[in-house]
N, C-alpha and C. Protein backbone atom coordinates (compact mmCIF):
# COMPACT_ATOMS: atom_id res chain seq x y z
N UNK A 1 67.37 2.60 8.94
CA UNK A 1 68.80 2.83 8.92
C UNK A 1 69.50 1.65 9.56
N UNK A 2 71.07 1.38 8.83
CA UNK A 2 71.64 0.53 9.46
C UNK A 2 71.91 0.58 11.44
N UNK A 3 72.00 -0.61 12.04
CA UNK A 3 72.45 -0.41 13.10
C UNK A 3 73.31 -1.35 13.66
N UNK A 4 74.20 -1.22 14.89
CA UNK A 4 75.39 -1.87 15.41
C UNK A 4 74.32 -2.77 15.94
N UNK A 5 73.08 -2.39 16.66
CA UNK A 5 72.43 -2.87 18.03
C UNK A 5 71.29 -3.92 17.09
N UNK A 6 72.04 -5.79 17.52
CA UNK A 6 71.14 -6.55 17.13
C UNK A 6 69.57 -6.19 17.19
N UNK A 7 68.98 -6.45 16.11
CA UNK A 7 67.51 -6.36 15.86
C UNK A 7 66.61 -7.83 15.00
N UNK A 8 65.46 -7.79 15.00
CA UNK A 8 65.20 -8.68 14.18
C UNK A 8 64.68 -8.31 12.96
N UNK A 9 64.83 -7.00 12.63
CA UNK A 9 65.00 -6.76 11.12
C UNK A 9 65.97 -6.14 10.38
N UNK A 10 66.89 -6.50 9.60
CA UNK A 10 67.66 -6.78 9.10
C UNK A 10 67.77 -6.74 6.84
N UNK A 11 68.79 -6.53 6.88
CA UNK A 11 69.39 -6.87 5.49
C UNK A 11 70.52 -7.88 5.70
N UNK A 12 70.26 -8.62 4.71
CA UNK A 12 71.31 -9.48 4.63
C UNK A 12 71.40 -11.05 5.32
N UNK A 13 72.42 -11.73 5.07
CA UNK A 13 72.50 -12.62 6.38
C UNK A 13 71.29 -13.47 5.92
N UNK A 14 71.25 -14.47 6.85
CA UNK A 14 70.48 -15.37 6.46
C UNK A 14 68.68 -15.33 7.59
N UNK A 15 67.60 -15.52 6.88
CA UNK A 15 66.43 -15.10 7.36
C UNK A 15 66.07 -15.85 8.54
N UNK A 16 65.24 -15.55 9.44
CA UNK A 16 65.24 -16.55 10.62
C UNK A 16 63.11 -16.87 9.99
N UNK A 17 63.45 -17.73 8.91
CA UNK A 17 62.46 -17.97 7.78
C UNK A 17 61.92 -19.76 9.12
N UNK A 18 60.65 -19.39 9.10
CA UNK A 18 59.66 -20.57 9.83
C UNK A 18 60.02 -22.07 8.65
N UNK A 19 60.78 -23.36 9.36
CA UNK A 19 60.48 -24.44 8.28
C UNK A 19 59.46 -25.00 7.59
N UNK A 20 58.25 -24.27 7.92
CA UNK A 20 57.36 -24.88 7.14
C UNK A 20 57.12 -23.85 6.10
N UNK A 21 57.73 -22.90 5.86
CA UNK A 21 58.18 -21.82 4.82
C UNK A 21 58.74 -22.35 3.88
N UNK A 22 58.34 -22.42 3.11
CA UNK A 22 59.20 -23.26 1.56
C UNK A 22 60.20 -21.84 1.20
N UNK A 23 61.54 -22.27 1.06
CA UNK A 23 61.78 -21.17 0.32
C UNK A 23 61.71 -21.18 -0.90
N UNK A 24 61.92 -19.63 -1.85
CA UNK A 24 61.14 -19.53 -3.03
C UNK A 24 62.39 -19.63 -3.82
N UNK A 25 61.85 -20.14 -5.07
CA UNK A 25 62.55 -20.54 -6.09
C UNK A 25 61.92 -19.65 -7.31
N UNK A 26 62.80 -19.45 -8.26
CA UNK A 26 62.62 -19.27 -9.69
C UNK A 26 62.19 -19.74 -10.51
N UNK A 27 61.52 -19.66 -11.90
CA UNK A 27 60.75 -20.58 -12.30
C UNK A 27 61.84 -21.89 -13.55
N UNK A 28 63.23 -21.34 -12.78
CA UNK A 28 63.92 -22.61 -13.20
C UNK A 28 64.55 -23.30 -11.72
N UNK A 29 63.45 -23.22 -10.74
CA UNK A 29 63.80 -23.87 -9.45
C UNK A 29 65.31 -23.74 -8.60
N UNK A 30 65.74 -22.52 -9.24
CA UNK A 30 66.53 -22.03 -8.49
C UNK A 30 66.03 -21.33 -7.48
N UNK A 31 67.14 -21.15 -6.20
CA UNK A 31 66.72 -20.73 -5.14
C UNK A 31 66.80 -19.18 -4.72
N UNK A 32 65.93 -18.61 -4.91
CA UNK A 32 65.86 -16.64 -4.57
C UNK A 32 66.96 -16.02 -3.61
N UNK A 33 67.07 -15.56 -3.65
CA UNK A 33 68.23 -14.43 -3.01
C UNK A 33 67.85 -13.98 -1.19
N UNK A 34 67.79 -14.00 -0.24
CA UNK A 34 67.63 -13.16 0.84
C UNK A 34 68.29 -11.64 0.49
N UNK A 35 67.25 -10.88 0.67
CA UNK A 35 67.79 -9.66 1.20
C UNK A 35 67.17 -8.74 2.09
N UNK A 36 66.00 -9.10 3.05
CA UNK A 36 65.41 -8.26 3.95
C UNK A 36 64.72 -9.23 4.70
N UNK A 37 64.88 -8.65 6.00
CA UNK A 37 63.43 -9.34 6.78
C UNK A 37 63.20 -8.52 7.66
N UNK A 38 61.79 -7.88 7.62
CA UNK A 38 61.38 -6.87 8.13
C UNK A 38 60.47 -7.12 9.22
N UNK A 39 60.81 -7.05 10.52
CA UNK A 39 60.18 -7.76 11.56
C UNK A 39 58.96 -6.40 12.46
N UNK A 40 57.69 -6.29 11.72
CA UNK A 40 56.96 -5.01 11.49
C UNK A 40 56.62 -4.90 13.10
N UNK A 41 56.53 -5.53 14.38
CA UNK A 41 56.78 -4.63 15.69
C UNK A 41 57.85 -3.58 15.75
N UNK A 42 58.87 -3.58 15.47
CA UNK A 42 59.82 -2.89 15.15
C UNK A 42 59.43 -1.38 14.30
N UNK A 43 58.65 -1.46 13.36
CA UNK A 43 57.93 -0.26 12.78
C UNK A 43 57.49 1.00 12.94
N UNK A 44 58.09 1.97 12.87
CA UNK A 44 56.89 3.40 13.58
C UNK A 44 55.28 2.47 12.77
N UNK A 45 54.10 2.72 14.05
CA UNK A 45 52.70 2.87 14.28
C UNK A 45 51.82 3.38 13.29
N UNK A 46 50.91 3.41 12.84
CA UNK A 46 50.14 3.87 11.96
C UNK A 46 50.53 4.51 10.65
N UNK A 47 51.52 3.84 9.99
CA UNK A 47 51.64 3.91 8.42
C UNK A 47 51.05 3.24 7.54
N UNK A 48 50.42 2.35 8.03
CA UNK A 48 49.68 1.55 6.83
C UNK A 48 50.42 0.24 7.13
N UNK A 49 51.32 0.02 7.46
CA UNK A 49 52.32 -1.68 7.17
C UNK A 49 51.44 -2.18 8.62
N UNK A 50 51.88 -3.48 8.62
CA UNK A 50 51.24 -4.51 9.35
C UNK A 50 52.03 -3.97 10.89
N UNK A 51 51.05 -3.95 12.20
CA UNK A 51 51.48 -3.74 13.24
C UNK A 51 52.16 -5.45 14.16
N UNK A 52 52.07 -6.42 13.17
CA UNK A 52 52.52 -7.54 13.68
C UNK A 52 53.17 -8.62 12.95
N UNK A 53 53.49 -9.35 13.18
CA UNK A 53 54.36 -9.99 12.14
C UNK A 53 55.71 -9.92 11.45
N UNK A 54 55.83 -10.33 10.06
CA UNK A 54 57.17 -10.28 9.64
C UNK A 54 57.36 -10.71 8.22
N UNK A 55 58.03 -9.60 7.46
CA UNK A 55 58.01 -9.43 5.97
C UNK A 55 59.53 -10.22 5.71
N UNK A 56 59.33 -11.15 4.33
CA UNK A 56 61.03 -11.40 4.18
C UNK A 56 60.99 -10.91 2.65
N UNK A 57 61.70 -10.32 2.18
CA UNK A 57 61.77 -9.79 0.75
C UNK A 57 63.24 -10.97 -0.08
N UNK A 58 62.77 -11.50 -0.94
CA UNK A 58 63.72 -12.02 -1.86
C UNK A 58 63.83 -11.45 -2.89
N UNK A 59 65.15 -11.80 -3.47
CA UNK A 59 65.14 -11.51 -5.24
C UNK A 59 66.35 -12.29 -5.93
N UNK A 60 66.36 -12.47 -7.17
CA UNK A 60 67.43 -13.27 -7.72
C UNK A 60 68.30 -11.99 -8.41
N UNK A 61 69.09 -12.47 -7.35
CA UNK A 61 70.54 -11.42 -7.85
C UNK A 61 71.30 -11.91 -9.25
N UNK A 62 71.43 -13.08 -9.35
CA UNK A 62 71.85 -13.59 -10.35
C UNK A 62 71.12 -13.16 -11.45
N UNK A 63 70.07 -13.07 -11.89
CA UNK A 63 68.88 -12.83 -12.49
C UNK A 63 69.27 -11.49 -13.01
N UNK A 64 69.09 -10.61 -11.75
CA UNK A 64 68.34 -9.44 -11.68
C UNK A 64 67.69 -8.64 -12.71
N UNK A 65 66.35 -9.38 -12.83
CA UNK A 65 65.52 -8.53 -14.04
C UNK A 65 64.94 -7.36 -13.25
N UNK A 66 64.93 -6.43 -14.27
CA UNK A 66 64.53 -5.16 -14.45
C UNK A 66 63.10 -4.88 -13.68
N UNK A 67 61.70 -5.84 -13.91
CA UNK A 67 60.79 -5.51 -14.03
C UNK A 67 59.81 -4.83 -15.40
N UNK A 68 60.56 -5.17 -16.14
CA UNK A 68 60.31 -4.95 -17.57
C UNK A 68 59.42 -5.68 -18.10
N UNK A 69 58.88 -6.60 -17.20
CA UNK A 69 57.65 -7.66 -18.00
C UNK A 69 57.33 -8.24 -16.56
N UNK A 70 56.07 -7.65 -16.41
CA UNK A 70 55.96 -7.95 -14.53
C UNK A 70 55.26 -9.37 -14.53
N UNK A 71 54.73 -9.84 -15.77
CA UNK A 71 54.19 -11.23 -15.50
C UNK A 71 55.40 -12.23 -15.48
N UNK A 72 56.28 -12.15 -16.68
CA UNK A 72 57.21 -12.97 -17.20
C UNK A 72 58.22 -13.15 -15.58
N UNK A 73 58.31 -12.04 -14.84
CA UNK A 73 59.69 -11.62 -14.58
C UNK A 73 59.02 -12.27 -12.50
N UNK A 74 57.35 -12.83 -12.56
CA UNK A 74 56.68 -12.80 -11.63
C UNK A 74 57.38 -13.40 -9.99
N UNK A 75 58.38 -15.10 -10.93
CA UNK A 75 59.18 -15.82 -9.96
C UNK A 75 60.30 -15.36 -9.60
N UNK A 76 61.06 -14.28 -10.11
CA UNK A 76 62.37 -13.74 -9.49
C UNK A 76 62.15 -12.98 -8.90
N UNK A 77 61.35 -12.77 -7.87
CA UNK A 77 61.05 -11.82 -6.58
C UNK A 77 59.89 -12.39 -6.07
N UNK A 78 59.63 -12.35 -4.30
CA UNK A 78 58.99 -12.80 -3.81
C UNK A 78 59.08 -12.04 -2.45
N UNK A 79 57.58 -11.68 -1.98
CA UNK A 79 57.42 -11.20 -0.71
C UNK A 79 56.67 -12.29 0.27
N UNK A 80 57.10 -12.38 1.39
CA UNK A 80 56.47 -13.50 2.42
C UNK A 80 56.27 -13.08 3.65
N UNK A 81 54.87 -12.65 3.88
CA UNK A 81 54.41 -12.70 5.41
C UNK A 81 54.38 -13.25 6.30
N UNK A 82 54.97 -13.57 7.62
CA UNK A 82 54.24 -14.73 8.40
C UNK A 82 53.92 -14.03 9.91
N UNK A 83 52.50 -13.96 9.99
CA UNK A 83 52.03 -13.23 11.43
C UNK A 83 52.93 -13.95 12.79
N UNK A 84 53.48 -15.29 13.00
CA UNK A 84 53.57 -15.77 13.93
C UNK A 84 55.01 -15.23 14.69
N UNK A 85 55.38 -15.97 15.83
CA UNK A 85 56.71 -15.67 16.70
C UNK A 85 57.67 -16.16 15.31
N UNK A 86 58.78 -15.48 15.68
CA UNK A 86 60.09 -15.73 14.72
C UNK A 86 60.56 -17.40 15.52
N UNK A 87 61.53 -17.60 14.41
CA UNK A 87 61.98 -19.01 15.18
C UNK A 87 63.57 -17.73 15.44
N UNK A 88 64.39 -18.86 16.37
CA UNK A 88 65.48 -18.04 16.46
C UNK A 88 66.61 -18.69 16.05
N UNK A 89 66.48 -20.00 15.62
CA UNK A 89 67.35 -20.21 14.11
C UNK A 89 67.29 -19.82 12.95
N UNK A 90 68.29 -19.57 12.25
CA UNK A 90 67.78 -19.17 10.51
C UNK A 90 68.41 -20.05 9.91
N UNK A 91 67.57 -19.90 8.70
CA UNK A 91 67.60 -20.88 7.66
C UNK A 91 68.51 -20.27 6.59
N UNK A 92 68.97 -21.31 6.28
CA UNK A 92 70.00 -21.21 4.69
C UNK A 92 69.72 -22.09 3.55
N UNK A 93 69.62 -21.82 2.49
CA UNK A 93 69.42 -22.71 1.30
C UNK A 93 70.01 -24.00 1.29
N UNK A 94 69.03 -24.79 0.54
CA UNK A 94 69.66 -26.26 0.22
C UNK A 94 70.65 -26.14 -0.63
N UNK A 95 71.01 -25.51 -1.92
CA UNK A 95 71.98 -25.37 -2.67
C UNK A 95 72.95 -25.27 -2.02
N UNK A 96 74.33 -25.86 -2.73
CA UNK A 96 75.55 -25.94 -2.28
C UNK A 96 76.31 -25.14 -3.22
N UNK A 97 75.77 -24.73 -4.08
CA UNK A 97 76.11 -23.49 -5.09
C UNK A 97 76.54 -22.16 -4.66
N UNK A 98 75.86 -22.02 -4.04
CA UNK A 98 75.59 -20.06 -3.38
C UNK A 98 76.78 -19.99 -2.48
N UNK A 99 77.61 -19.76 -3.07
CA UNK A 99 79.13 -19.44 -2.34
C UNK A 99 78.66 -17.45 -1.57
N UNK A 100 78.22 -17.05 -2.19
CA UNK A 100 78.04 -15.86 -1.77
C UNK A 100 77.02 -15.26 -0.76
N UNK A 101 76.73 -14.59 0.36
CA UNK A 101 75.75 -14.39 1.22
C UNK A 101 75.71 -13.08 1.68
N UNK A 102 75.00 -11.79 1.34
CA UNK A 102 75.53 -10.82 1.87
C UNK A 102 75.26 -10.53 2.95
N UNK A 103 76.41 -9.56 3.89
CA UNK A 103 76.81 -9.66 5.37
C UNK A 103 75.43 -9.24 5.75
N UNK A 104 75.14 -9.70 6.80
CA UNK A 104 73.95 -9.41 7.77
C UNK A 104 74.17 -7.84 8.67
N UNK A 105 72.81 -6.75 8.31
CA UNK A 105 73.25 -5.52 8.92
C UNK A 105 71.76 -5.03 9.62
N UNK A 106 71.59 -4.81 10.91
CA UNK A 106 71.08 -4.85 11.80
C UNK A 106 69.83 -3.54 11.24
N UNK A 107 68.83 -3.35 11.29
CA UNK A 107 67.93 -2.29 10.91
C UNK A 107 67.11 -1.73 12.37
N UNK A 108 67.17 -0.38 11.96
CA UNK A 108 66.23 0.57 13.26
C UNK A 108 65.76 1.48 12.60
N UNK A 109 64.48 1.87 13.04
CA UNK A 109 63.55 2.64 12.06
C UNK A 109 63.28 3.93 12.33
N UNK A 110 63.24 4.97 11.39
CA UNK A 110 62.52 6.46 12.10
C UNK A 110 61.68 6.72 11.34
N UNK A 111 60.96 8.04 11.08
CA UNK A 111 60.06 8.54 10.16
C UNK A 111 60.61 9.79 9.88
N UNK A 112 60.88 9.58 8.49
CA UNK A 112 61.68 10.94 7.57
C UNK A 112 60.93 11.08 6.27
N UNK A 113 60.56 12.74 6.45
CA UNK A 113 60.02 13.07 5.54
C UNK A 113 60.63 13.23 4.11
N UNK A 114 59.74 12.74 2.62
CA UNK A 114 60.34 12.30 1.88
C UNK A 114 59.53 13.56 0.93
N UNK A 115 60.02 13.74 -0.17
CA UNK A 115 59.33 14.46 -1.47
C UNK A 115 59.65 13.95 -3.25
N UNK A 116 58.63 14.93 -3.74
CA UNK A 116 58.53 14.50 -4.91
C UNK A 116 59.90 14.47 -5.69
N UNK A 117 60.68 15.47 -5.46
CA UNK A 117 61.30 16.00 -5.76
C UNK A 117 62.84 15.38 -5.37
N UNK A 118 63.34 14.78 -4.56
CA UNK A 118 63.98 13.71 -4.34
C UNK A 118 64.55 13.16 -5.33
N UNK A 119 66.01 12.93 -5.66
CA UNK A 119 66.60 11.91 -6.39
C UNK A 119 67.75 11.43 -5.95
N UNK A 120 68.73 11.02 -6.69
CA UNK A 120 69.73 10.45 -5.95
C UNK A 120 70.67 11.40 -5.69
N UNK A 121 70.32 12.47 -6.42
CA UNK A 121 71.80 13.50 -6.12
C UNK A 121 71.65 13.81 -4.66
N UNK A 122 70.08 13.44 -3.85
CA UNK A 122 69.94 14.09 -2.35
C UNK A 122 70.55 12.86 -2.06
N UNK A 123 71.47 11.98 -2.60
CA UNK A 123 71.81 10.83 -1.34
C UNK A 123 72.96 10.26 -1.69
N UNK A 124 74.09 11.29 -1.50
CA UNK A 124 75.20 10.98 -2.49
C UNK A 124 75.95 10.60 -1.29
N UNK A 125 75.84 10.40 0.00
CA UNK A 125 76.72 10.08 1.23
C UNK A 125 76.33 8.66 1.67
N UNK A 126 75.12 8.38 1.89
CA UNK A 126 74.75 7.45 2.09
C UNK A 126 73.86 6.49 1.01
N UNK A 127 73.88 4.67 1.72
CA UNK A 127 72.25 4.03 0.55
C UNK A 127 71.27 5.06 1.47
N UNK A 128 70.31 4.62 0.49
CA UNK A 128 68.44 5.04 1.03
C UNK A 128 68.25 3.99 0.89
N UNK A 129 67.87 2.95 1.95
CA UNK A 129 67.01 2.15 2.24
C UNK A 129 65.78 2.63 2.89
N UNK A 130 64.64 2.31 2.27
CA UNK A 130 62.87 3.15 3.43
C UNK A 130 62.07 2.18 2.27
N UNK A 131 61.20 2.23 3.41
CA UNK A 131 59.73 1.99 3.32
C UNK A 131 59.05 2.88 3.43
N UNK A 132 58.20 2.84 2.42
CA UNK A 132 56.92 4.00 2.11
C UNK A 132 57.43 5.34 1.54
N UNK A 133 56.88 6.19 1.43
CA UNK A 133 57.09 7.76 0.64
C UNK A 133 57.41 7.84 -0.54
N UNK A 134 57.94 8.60 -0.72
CA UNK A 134 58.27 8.67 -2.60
C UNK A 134 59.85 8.11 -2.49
N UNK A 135 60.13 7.23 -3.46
CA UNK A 135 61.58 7.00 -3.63
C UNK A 135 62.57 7.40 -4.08
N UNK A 136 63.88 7.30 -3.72
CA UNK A 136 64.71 7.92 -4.23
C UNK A 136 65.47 7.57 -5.72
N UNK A 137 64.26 8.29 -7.08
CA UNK A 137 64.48 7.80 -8.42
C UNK A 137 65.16 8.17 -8.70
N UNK A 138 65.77 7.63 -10.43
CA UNK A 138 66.94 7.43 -10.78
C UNK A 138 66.59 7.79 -12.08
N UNK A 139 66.04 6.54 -12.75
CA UNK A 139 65.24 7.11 -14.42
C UNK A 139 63.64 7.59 -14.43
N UNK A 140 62.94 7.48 -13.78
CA UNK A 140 61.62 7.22 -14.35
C UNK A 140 60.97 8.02 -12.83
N UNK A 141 60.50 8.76 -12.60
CA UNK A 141 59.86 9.01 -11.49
C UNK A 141 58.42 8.81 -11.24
N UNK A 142 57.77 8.32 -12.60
CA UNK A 142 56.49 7.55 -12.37
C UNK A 142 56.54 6.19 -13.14
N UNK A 143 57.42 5.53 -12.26
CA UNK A 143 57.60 3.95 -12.84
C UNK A 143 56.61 3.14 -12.20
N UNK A 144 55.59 3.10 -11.16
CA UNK A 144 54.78 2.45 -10.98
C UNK A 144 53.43 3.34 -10.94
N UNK A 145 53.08 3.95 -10.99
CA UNK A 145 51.88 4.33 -11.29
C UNK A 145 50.62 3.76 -10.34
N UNK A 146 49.71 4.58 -9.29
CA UNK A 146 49.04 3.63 -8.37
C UNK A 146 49.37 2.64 -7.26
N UNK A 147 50.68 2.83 -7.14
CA UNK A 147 51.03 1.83 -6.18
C UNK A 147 51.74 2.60 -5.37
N UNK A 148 52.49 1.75 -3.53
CA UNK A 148 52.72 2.32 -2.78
C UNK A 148 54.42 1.54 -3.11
N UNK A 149 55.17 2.37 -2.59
CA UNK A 149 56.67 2.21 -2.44
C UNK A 149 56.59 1.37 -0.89
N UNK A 150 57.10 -0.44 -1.31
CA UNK A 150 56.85 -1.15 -0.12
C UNK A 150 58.18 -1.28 0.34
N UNK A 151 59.29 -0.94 -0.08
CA UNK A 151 60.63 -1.41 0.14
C UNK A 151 61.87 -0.54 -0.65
N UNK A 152 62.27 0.24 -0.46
CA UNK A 152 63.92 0.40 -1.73
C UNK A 152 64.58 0.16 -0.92
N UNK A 153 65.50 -0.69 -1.92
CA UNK A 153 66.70 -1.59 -1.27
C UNK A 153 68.33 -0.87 -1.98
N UNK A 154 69.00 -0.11 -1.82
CA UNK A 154 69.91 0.74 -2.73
C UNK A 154 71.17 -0.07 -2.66
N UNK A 155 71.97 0.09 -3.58
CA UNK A 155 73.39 -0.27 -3.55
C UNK A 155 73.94 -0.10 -2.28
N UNK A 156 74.58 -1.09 -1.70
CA UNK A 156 74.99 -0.67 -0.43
C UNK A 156 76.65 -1.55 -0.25
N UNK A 157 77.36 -1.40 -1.11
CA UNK A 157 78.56 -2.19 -0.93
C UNK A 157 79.83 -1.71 -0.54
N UNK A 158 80.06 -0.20 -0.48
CA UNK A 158 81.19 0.27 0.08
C UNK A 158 82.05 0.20 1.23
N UNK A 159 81.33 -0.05 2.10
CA UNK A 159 81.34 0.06 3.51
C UNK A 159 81.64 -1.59 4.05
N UNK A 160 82.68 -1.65 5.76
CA UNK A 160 82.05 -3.00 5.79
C UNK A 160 81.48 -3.53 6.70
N UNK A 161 79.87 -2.55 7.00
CA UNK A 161 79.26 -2.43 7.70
C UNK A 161 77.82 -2.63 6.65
N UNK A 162 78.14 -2.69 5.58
CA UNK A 162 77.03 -2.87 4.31
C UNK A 162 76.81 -4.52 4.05
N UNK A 163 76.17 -4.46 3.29
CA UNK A 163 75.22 -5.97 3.14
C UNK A 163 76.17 -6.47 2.20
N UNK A 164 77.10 -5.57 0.70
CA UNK A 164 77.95 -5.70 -0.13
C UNK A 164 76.87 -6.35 -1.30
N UNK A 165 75.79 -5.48 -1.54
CA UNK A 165 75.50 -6.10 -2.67
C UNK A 165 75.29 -4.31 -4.01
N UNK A 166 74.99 -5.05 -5.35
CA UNK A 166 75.34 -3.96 -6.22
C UNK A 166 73.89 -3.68 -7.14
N UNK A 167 73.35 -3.42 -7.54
CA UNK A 167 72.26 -3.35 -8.77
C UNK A 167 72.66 -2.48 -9.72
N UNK A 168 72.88 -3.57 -10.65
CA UNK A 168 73.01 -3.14 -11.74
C UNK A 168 74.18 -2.29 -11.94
N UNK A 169 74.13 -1.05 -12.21
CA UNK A 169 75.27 0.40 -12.34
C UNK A 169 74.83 1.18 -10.90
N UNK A 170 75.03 0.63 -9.88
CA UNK A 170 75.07 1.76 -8.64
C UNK A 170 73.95 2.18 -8.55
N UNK A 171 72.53 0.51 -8.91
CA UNK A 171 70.82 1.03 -8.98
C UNK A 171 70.34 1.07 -7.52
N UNK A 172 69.08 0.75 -7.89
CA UNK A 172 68.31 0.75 -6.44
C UNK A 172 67.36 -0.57 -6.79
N UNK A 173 66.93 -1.11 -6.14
CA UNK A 173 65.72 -2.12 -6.26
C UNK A 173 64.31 -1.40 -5.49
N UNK A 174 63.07 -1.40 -6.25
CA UNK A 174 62.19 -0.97 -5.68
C UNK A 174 60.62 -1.91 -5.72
N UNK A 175 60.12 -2.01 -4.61
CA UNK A 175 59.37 -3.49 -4.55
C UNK A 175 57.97 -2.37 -4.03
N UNK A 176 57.18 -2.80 -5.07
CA UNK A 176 55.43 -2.03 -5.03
C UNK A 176 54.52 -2.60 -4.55
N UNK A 177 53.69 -2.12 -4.33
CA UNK A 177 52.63 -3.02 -3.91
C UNK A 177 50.89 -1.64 -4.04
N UNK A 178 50.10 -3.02 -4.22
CA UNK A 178 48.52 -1.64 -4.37
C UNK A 178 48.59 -1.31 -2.84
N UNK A 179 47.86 -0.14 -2.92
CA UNK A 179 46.98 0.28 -1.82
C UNK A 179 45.98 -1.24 -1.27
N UNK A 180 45.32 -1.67 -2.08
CA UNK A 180 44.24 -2.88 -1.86
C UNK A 180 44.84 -3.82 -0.98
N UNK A 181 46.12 -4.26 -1.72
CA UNK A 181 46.99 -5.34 -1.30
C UNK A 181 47.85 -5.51 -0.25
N UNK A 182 48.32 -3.99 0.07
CA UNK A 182 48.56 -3.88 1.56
C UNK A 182 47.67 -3.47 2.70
N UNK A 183 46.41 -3.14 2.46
CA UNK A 183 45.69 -2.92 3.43
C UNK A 183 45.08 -4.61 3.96
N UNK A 184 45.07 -5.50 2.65
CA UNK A 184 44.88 -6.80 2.58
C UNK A 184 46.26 -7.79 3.63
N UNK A 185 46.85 -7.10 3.67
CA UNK A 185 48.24 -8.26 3.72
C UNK A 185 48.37 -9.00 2.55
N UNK A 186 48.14 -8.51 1.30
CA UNK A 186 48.25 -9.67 0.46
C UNK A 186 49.53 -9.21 -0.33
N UNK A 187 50.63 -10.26 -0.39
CA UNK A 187 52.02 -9.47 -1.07
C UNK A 187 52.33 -10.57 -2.26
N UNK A 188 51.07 -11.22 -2.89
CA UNK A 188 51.69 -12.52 -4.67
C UNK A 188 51.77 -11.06 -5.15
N UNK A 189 51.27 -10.17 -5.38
CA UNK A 189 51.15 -9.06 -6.44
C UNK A 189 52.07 -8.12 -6.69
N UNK A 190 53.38 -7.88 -5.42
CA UNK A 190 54.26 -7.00 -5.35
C UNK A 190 55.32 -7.06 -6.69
N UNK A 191 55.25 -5.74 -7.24
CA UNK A 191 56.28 -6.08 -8.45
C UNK A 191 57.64 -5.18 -7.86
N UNK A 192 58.54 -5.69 -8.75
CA UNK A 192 59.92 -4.92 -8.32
C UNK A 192 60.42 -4.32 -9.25
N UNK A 193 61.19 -3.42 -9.54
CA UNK A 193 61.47 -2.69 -10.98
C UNK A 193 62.99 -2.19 -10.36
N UNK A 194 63.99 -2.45 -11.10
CA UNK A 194 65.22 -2.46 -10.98
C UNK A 194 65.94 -1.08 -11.74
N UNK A 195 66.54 0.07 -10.89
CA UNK A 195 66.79 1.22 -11.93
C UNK A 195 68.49 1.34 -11.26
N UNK A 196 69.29 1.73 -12.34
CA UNK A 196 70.28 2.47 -12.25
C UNK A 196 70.67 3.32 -13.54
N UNK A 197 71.80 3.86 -13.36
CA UNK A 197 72.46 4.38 -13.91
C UNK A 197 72.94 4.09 -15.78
């Protein structure tokens, strides 16, 4: 959930990304989107996610493919681990293009129980932003099949305490990953599948 009380994981805003971190580009060398950095001390304990380190989730907003062709679609989303201390500068793109940045909003974590049964009509007050459990679907409630829910990232632009970004028709972004691959730390494989309305 959003919070007032600085944290180091976050939506929005610019990543406090290590320089020897290339940031990721598209496979027309455009530069990916920030929208999470998930700083996993911060984490409730024994869920499965990494007890150390720090997740940054990108995606090309400009883009925003669906997930409709998970090979084709492989460079417009990108997950990046890095076990080490954060730096406490952040980094911003080389492009002088990206007039747009959405606002930086402070994250604190609980553990809320989630069900199958869940959709968006249960979340008509607030986004659902979470990690792990079943997500809060829209079209498809078995859109990944075998995999774990590593991230939903929901429309969150009303407010101006929100990040101000949109998917699609009032969607959600949802970023997967195997069982294998997160018990691995390994995140080239995470696909994202883009649903709204």
């Amino acid at each position: 959930m959003k919070t007032t009380k600085e944290s180091r994981s976050k939506l929005g805003g610019n990543p406090n990304l290590p320089e020897g971190i290339a940031w990721p580009v598209n496979s027309k060398g455009r530069e990916l989107d920030f929208l999470a950095q998930i700083h996993c001390a911060d984490l409730p304990q024994g869920m499965g996610l990494p007890d150390h380190g720090t997740l940054f989730f990108f995606y090309d907003v400009e883009e925003q493919p669906w997930g409709l062709d998970a090979e084709a679609e492989r460079d417009y989303h990108r997950v990046i681990y890095y076990s080490g201390e954060l730096p406490k500068e952040q980094r911003t793109r080389q492009a002088k293009c990206h007039l747009w940045i959405p606002r930086e909003c402070f994250l604190a974590f609980k553990v809320v129980q989630t069900t199958f049964e869940m959709d968006e009509e249960d979340n008509e007050t607030e986004p659902c932003h979470q990690m792990l459990g079943f997500p809060t679907w829209i079209q498809n409630e078995n859109m990944a099949p075998g995999k774990l829910l590593l991230l939903q990232v929901d429309t969150d632009d009303a407010k101006e305490d929100s990040p101000g970004w949109m998917w699609g028709d009032d969607g959600i972004l949802y970023f997967w990953i195997s069982p294998e691959d997160l018990a691995n730390n390994n995140y080239d494989n995470v696909e994202v599948i883009l649903e709204c309305y």
